[in-house]
C-alpha atoms as a PDB file:
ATOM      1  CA  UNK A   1     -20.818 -31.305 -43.531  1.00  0.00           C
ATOM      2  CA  UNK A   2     -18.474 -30.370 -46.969  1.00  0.00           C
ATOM      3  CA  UNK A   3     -17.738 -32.984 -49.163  1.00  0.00           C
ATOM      4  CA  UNK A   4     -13.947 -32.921 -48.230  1.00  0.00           C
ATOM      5  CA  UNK A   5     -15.347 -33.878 -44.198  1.00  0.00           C
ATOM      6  CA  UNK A   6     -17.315 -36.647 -45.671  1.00  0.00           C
ATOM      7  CA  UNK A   7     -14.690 -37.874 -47.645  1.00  0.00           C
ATOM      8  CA  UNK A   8     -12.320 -37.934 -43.996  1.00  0.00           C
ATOM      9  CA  UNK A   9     -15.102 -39.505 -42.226  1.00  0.00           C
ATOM     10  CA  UNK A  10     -14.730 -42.471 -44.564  1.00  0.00           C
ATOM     11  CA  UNK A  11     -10.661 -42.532 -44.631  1.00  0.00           C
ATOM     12  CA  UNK A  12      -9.833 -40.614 -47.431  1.00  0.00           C
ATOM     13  CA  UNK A  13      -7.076 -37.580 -47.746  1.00  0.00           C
ATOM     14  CA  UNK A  14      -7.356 -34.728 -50.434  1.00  0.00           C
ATOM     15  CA  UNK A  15      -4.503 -35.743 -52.185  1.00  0.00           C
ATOM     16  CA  UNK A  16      -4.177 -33.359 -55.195  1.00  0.00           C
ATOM     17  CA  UNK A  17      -5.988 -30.411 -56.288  1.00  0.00           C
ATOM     18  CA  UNK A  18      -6.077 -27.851 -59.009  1.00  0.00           C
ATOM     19  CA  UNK A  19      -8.217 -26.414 -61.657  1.00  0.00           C
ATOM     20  CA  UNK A  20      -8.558 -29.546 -63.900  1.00  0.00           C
ATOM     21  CA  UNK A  21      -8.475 -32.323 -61.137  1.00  0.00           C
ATOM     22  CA  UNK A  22      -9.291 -33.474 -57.583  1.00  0.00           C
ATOM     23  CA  UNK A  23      -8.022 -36.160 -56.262  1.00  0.00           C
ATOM     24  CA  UNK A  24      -8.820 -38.409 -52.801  1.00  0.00           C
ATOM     25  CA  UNK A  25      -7.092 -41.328 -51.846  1.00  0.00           C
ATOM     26  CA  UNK A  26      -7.656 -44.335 -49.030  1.00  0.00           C
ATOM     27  CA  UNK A  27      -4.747 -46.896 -49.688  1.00  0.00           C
ATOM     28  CA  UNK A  28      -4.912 -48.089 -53.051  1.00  0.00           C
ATOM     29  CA  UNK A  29      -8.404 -46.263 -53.865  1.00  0.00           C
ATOM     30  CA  UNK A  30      -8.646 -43.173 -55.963  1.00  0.00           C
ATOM     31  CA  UNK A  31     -12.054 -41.065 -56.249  1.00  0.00           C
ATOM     32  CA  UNK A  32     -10.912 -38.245 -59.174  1.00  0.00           C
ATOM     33  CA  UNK A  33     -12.790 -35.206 -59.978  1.00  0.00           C
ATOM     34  CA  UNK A  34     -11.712 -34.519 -63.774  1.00  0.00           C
ATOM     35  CA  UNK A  35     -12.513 -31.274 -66.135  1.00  0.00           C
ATOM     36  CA  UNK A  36     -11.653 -32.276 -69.422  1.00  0.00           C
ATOM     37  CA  UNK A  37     -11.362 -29.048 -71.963  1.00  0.00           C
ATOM     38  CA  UNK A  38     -11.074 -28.522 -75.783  1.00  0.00           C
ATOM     39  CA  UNK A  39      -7.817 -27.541 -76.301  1.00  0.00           C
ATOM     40  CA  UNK A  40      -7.985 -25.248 -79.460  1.00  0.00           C
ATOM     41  CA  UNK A  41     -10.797 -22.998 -77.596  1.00  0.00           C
ATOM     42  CA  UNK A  42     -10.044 -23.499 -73.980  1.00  0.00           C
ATOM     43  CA  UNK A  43     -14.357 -24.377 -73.568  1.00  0.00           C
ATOM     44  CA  UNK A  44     -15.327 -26.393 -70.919  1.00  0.00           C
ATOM     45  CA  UNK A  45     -16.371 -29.844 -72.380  1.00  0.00           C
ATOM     46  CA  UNK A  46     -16.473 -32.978 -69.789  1.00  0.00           C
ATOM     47  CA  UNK A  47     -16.109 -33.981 -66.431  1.00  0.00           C
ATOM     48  CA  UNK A  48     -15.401 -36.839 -65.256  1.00  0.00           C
ATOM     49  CA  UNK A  49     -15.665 -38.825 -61.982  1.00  0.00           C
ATOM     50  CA  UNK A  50     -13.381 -41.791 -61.967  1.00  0.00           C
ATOM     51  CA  UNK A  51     -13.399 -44.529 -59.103  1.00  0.00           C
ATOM     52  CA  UNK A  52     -10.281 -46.588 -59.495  1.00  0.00           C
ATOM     53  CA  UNK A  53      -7.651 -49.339 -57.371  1.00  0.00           C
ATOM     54  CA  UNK A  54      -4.084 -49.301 -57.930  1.00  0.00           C
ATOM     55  CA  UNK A  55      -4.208 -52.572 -59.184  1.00  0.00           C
ATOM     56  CA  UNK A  56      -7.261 -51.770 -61.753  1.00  0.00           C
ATOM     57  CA  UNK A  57      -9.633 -54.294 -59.770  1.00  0.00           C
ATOM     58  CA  UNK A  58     -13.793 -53.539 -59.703  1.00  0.00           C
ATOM     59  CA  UNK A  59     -14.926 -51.731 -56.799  1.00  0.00           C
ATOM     60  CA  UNK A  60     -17.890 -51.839 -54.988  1.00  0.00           C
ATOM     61  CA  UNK A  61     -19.169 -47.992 -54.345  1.00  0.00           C
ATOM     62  CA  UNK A  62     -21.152 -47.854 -50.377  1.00  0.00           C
ATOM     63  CA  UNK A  63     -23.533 -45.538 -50.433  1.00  0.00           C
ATOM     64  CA  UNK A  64     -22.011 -42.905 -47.994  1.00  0.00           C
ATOM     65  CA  UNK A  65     -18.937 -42.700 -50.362  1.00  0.00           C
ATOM     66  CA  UNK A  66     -21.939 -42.223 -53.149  1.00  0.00           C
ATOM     67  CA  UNK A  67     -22.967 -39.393 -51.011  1.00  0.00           C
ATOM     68  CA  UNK A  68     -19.740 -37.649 -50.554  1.00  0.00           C
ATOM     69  CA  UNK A  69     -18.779 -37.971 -54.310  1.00  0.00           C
ATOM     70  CA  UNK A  70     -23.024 -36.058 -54.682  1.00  0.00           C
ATOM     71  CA  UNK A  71     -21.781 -33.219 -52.011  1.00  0.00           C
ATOM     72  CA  UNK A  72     -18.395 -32.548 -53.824  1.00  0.00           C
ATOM     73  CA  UNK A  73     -20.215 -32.671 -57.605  1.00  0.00           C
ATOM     74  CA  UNK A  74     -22.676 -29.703 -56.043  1.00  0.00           C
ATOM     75  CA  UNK A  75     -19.528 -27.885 -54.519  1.00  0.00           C
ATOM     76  CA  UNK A  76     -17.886 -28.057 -57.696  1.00  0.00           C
ATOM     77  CA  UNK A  77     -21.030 -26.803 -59.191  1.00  0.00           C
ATOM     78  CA  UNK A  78     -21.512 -29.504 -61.552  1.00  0.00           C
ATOM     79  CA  UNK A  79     -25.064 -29.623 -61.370  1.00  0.00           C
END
C-alpha cells in the first residue's frame, strides 16, 4: 500500500503538492512534508515533517498515521 493509500485509509486528502512541500489534510489536521533549501546555492539542506491543528492545539500521533508519515519519508527517499 503507498503512503498516499495509507494516508486515505485514515481520512486524509493530498491537498498540495510540489517540489518543496506535501501537504495532507483531515479537517483541521495538517501532516506537511517540507524541503527546506539554501537559497544562495540552491543545496538541499532540511526537511521537515510538521504535524499541526488549525487552531495550534497538541496532537496526539496513532501509530498507523506514524506509519503512513514512515511509507511517504521512504517514497520521498528521505532515508
Amino acid at each position: 500500500m503507498s503512503a498516499k493509500e495509507m494516508f486515505e485509509k485514515l481520512g486524509y486528502e493530498l491537498v498540495f503538492e510540489n517540489k518543496e512541500v506535501l501537504r495532507y489534510r483531515k479537517k483541521h489536521l495538517d501532516v506537511e512534508f517540507w524541503k527546506v533549501y539554501e537559497l544562495v546555492t540552491g543545496e538541499k539542506r532540511k526537511k521537515f515533517i510538521k504535524v499541526s491543528t488549525v487552531y495550534d492545539k497538541p496532537y496526539l500521533i496513532s501509530l498507523d498515521l506514524l506509519q503512513a508519515i514512515n511509507k511517504q519519508i521512504e517514497e520521498l527517499g528521505w532515508k
